[in-house]
N, C-alpha and C. Protein backbone atom coordinates (compact mmCIF):
# COMPACT_ATOMS: atom_id res chain seq x y z
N UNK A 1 0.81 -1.20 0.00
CA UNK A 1 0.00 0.00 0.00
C UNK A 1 0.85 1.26 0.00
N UNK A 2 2.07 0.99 0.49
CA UNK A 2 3.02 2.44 0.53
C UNK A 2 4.28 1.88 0.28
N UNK A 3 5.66 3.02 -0.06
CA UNK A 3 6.61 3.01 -0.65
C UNK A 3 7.17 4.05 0.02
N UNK A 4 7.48 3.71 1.00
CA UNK A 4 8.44 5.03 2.18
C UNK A 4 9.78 5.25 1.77
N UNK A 5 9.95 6.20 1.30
CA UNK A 5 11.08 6.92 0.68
C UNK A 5 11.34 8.11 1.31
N UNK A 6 12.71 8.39 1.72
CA UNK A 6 13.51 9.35 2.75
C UNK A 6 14.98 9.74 2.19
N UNK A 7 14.92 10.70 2.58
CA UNK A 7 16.71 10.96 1.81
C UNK A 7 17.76 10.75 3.10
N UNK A 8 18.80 10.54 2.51
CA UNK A 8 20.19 10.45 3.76
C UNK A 8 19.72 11.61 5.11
N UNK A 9 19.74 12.58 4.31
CA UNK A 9 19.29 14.43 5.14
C UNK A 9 17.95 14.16 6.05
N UNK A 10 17.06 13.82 5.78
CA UNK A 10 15.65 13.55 6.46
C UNK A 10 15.59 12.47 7.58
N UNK A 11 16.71 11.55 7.37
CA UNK A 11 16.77 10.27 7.97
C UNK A 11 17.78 11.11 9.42
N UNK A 12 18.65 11.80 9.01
CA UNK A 12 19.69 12.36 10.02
C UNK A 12 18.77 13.32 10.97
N UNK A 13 17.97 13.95 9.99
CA UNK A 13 17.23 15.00 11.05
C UNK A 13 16.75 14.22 11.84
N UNK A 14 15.60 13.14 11.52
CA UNK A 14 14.82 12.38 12.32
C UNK A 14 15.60 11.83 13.49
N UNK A 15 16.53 11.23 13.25
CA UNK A 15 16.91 10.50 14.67
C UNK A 15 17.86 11.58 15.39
N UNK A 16 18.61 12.32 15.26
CA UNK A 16 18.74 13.51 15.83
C UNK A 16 17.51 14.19 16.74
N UNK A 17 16.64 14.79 16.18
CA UNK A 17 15.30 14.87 17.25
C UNK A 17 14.86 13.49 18.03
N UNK A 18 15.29 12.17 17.16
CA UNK A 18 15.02 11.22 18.37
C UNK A 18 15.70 11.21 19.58
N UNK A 19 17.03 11.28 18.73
CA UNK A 19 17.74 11.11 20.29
C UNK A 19 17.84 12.58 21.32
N UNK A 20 17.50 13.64 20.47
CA UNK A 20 17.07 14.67 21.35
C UNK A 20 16.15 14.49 22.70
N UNK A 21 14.92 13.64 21.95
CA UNK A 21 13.56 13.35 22.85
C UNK A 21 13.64 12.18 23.45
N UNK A 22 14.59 11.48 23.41
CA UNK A 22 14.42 10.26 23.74
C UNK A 22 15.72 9.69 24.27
N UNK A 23 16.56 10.68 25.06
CA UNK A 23 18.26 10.26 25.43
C UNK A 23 18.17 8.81 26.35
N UNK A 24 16.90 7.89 26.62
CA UNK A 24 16.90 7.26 26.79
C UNK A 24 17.26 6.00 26.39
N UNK A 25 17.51 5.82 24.66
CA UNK A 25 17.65 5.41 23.80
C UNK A 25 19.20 5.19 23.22
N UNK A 26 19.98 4.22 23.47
CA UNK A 26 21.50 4.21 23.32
C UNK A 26 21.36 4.66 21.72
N UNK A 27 22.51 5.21 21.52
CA UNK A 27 22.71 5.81 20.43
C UNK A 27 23.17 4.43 19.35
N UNK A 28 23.80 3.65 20.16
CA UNK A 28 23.97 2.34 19.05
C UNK A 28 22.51 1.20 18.49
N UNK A 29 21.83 1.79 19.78
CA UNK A 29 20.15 1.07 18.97
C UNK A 29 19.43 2.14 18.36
N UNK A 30 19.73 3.32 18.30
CA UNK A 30 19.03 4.21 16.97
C UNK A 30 19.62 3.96 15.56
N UNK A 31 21.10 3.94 15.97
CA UNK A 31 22.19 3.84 14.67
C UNK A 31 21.52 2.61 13.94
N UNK A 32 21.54 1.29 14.53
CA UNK A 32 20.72 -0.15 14.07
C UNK A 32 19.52 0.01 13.86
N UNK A 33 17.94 1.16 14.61
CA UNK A 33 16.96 1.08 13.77
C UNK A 33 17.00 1.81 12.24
N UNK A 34 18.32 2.37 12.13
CA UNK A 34 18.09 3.37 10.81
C UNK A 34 18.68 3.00 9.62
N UNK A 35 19.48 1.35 10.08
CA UNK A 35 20.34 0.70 9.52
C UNK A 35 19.20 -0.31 8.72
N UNK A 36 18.22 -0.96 10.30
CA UNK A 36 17.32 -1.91 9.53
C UNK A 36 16.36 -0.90 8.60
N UNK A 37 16.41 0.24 9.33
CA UNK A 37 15.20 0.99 8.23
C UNK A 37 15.27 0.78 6.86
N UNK A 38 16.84 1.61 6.46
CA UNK A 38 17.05 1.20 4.70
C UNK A 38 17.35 -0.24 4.62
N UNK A 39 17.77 -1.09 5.38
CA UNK A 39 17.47 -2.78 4.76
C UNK A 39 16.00 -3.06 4.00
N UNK A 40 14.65 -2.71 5.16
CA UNK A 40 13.84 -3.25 5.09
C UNK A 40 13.23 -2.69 3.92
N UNK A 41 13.36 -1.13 3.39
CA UNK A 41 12.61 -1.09 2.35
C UNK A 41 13.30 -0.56 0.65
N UNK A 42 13.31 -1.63 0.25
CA UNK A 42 13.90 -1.29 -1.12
C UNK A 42 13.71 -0.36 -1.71
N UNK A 43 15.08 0.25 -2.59
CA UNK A 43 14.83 1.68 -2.95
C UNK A 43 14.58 2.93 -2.38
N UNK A 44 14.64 2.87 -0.76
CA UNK A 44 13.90 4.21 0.07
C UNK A 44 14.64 4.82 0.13
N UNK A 45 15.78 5.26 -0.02
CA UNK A 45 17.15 6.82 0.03
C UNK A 45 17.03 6.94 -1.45
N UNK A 46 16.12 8.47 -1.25
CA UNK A 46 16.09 9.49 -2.36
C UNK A 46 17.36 10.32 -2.78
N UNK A 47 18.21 10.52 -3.98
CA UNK A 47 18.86 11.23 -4.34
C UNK A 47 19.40 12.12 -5.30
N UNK A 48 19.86 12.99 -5.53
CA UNK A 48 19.40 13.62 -6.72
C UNK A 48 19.05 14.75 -6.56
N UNK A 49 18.55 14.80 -5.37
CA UNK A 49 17.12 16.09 -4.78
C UNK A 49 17.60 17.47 -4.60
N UNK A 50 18.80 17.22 -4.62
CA UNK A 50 19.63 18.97 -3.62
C UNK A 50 19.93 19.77 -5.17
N UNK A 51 19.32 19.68 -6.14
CA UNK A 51 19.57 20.57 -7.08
C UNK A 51 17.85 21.65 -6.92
N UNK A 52 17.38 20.65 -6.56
CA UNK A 52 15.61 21.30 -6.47
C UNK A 52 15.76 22.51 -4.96
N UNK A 53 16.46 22.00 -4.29
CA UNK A 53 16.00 23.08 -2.81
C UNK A 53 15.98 24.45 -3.28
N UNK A 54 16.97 24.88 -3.84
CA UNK A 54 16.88 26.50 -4.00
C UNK A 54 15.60 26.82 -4.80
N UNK A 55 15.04 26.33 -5.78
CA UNK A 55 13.77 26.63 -6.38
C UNK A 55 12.34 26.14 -5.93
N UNK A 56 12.64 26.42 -4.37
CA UNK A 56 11.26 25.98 -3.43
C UNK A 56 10.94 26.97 -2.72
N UNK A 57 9.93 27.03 -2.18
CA UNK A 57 9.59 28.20 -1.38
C UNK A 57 8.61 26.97 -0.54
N UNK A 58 8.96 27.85 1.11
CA UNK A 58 7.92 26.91 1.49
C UNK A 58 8.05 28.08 3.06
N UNK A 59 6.94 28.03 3.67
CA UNK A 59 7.21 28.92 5.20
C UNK A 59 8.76 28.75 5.65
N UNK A 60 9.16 27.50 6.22
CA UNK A 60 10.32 27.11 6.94
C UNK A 60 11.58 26.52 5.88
N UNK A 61 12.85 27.53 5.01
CA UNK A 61 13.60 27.31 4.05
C UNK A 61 13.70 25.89 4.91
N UNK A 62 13.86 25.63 5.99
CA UNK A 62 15.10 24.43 6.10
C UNK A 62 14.26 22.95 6.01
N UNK A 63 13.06 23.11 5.60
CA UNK A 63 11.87 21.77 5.32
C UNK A 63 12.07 21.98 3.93
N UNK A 64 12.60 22.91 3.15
CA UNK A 64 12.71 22.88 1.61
C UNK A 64 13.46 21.22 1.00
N UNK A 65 14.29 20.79 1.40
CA UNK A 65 14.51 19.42 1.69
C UNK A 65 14.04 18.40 1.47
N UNK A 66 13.04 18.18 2.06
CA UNK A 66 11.65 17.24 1.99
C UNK A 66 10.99 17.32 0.77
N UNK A 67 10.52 18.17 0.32
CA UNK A 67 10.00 18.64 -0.65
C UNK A 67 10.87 18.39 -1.68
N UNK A 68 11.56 18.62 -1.71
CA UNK A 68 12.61 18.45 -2.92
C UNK A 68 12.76 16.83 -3.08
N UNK A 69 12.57 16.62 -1.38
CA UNK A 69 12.70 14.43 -2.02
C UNK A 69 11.38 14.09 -2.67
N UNK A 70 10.68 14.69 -2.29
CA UNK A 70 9.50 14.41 -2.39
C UNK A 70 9.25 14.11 -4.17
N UNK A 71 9.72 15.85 -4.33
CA UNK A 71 9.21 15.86 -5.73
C UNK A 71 10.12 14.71 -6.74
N UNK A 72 11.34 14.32 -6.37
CA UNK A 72 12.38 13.70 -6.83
C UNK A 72 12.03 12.51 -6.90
N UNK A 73 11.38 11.89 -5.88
CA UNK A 73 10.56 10.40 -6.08
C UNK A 73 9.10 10.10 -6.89
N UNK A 74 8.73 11.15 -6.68
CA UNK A 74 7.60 11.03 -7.30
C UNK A 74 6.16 10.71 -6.28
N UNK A 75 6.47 11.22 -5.15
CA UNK A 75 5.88 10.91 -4.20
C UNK A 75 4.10 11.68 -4.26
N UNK A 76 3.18 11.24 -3.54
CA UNK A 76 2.21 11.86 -3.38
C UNK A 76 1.81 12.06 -2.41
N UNK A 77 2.16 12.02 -0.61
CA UNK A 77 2.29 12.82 0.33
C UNK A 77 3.62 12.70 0.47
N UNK A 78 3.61 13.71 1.97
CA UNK A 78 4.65 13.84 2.58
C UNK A 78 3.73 13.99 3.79
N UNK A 79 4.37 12.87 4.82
CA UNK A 79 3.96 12.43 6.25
C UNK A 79 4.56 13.41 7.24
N UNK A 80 3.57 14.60 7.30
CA UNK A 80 4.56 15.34 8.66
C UNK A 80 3.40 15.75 9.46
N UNK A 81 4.01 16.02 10.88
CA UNK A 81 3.27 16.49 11.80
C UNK A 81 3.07 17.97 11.62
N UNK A 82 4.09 18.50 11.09
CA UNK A 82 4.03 19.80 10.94
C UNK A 82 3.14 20.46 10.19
N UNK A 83 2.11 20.21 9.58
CA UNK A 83 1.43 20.59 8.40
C UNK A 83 1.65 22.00 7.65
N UNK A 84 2.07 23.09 8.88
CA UNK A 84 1.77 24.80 8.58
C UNK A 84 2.68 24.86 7.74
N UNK A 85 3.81 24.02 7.72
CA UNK A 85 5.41 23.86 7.07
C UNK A 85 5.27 23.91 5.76
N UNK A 86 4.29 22.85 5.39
CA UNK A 86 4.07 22.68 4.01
C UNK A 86 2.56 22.80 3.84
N UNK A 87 2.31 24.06 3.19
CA UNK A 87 0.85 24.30 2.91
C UNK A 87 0.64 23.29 1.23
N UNK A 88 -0.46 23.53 1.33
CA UNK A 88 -0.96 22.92 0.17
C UNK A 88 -0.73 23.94 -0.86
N UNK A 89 -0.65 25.15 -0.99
CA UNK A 89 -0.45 25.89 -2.45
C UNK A 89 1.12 25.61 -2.69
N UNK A 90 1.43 25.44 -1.99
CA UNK A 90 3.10 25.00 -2.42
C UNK A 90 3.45 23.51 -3.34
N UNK A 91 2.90 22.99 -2.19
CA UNK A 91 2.87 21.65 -2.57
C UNK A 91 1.78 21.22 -3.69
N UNK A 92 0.43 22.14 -3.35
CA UNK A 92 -0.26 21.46 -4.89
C UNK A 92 0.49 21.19 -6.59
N UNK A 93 0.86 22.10 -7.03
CA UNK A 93 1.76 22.43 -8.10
C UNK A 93 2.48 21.27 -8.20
N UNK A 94 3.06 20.11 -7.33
CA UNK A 94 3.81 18.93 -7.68
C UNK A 94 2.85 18.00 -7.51
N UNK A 95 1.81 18.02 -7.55
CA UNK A 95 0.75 16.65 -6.90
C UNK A 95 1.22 16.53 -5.91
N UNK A 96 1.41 16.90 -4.60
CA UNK A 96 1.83 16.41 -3.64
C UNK A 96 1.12 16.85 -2.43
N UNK A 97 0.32 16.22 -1.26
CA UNK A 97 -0.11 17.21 -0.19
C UNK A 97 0.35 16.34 1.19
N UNK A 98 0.45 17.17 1.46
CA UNK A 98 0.75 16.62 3.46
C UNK A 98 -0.11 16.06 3.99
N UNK A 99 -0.01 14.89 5.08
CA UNK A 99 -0.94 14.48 5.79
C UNK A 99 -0.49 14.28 7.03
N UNK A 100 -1.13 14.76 8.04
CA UNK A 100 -0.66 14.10 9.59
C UNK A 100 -0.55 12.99 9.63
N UNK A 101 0.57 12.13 10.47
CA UNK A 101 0.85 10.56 10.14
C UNK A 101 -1.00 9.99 10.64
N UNK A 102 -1.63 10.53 11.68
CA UNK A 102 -3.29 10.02 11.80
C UNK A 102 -3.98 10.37 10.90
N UNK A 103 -4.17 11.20 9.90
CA UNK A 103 -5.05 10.93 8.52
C UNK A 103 -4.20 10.27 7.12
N UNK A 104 -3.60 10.10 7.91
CA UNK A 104 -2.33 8.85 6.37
C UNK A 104 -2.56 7.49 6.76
N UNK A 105 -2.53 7.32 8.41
CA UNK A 105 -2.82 5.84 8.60
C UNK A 105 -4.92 5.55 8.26
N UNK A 106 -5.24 6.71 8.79
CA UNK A 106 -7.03 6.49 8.82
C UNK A 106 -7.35 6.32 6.76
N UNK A 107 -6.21 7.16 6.10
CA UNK A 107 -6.60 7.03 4.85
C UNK A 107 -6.33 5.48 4.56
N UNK A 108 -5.48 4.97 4.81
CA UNK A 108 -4.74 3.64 4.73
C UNK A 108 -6.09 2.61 4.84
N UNK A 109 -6.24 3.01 6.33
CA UNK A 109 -7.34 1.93 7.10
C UNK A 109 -8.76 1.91 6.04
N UNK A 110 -8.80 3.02 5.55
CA UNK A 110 -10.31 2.93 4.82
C UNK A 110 -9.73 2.63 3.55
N UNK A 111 -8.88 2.65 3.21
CA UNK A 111 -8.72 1.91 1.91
C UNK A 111 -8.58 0.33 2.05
N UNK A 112 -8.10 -0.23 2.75
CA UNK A 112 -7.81 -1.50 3.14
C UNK A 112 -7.47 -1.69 4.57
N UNK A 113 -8.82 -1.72 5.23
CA UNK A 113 -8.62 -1.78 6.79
C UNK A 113 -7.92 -3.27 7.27
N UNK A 114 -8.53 -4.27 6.35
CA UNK A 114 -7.80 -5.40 6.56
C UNK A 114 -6.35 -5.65 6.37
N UNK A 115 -5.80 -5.11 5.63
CA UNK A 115 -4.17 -5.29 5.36
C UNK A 115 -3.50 -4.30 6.76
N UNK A 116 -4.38 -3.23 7.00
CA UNK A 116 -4.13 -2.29 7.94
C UNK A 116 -3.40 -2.95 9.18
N UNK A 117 -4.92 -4.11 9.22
CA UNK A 117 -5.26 -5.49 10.97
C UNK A 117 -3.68 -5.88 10.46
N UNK A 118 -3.64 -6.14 9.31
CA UNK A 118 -2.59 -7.89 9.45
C UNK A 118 -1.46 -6.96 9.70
N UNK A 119 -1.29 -5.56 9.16
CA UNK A 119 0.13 -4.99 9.52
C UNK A 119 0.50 -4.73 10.79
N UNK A 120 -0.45 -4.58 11.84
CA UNK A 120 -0.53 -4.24 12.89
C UNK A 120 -0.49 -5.67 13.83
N UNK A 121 -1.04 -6.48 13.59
CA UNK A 121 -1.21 -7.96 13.97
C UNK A 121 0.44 -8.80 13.75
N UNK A 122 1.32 -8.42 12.78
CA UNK A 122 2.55 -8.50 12.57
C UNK A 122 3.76 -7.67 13.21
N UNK A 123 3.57 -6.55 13.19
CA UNK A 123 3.94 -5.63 14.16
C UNK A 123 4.47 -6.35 15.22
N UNK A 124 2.96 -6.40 16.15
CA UNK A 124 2.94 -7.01 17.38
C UNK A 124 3.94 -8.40 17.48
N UNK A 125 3.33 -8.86 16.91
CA UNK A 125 3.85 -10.78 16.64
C UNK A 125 5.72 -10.71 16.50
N UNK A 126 6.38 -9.20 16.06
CA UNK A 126 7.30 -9.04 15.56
C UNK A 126 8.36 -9.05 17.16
N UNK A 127 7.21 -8.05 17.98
CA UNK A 127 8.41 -7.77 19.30
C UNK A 127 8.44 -8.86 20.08
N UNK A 128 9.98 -9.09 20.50
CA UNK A 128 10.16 -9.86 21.56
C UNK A 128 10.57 -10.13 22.83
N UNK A 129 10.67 -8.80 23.49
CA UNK A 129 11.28 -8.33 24.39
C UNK A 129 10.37 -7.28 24.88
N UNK A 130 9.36 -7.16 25.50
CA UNK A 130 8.13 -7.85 25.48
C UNK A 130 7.71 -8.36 24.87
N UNK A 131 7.01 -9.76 24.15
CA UNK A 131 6.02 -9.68 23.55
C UNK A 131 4.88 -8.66 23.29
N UNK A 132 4.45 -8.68 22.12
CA UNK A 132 3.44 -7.64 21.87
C UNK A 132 2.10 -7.90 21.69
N UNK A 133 0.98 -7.24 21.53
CA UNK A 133 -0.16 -7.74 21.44
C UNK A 133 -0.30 -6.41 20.20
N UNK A 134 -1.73 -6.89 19.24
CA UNK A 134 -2.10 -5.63 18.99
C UNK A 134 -2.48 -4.68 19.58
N UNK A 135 -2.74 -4.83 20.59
CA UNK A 135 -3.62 -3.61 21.74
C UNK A 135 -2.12 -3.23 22.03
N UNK A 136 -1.06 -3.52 21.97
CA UNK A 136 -0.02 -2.62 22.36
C UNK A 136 0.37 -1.84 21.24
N UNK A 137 0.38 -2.23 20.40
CA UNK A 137 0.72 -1.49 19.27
C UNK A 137 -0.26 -0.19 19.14
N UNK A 138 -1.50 -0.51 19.18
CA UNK A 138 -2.19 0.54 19.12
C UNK A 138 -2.18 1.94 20.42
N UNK A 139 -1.65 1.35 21.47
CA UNK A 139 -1.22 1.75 22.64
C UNK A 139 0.07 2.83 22.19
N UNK A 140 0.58 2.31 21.39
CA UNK A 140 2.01 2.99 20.92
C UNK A 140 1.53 4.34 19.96
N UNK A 141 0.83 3.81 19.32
CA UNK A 141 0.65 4.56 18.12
C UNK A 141 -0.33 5.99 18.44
N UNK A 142 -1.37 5.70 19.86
CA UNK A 142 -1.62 7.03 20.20
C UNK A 142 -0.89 7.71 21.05
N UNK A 143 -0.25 6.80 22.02
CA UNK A 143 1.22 7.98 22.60
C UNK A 143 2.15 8.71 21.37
N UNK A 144 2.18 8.16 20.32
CA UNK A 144 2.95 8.88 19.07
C UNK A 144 2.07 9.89 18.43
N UNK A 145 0.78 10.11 18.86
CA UNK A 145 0.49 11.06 18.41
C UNK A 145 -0.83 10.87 17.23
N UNK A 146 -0.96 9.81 17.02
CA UNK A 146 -2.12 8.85 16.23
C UNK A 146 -3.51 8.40 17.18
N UNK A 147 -4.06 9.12 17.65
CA UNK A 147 -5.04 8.84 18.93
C UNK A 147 -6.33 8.33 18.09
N UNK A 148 -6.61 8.63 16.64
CA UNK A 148 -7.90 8.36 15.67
C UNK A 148 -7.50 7.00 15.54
N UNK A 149 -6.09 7.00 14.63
CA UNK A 149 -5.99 6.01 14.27
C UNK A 149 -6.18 4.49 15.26
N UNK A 150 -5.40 4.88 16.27
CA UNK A 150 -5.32 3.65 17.55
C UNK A 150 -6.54 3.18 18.06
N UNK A 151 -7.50 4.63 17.94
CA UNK A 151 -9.21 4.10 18.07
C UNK A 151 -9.89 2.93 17.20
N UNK A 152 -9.60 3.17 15.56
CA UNK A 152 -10.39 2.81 15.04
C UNK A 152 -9.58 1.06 14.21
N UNK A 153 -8.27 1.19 14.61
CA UNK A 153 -7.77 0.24 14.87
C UNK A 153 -7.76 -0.88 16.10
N UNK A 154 -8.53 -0.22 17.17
CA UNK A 154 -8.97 -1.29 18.41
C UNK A 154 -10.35 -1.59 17.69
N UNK A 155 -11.27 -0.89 17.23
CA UNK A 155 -12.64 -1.88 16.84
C UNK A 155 -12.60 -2.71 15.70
């Protein structure tokens, strides 16, 4: 259902604010989730992109970035919390619009709520240190900020 694509630059910001928010987190098990990250999905480091930044306009120059992977993949959102960052008149012009990661997963779920279950049902089945349940996963996913989604994924 999706094709998560990130550039080197987007991947650095991200766990940087992780380990900002989260110094709980050894820096050698962030380094390994970002390691399995590009294992797990083929093709996901966008490149190419840094010729596009200067011919972007967007509120915040330093999200110009994103946008530029964006347009470089061929993408049709871009998953941010930030929404004000990237308005839609910016982004319309490439086919591209923003979605909060909770109306990207709720779009997901109503397109195929069932593949939604089994991704989430795998998830779970995946951790082992606790074991997981789906009710934990969904547990996770509204402390992250997904409180719709985790709802309509428990019924």
């Amino acid at each position: 259902m999706v094709h998560a694509q990130w550039s080197e630059r987007i991947l650095a910001e991200t766990f940087r604010n992780l380990a900002a928010d989260r110094p709980d987190i050894p820096a050698d098990t962030l380094a390994r989730l970002r390691e399995l990250m590009n294992r797990a999905v083929p093709d996901c480091v966008v490149t190419g992109y840094e010729v596009l930044i200067a011919a972007l306009t967007l509120p915040d120059e330093d999200d110009r970035h994103v946008l530029a992977a964006a347009i470089r993949c061929g993408a049709q959102v871009i998953g941010a919390a930030n929404l004000r960052d990237f308005p839609d008149s910016e982004l319309a012009p490439f086919g591209i619009q923003a979605l909060h990661p909770d109306e990207f997963v709720m779009d997901l779920f109503t397109l195929d709520g069932a593949r939604v279950h089994q991704a989430i049902s795998a998830t779970a089945a995946a951790w082992r240190n606790p074991p997981g349940t789906p009710a934990d996963v969904c547990d996770r996913l509204a402390a992250a900020g997904l409180p719709i989604s985790a709802a309509a994924l428990r019924r």
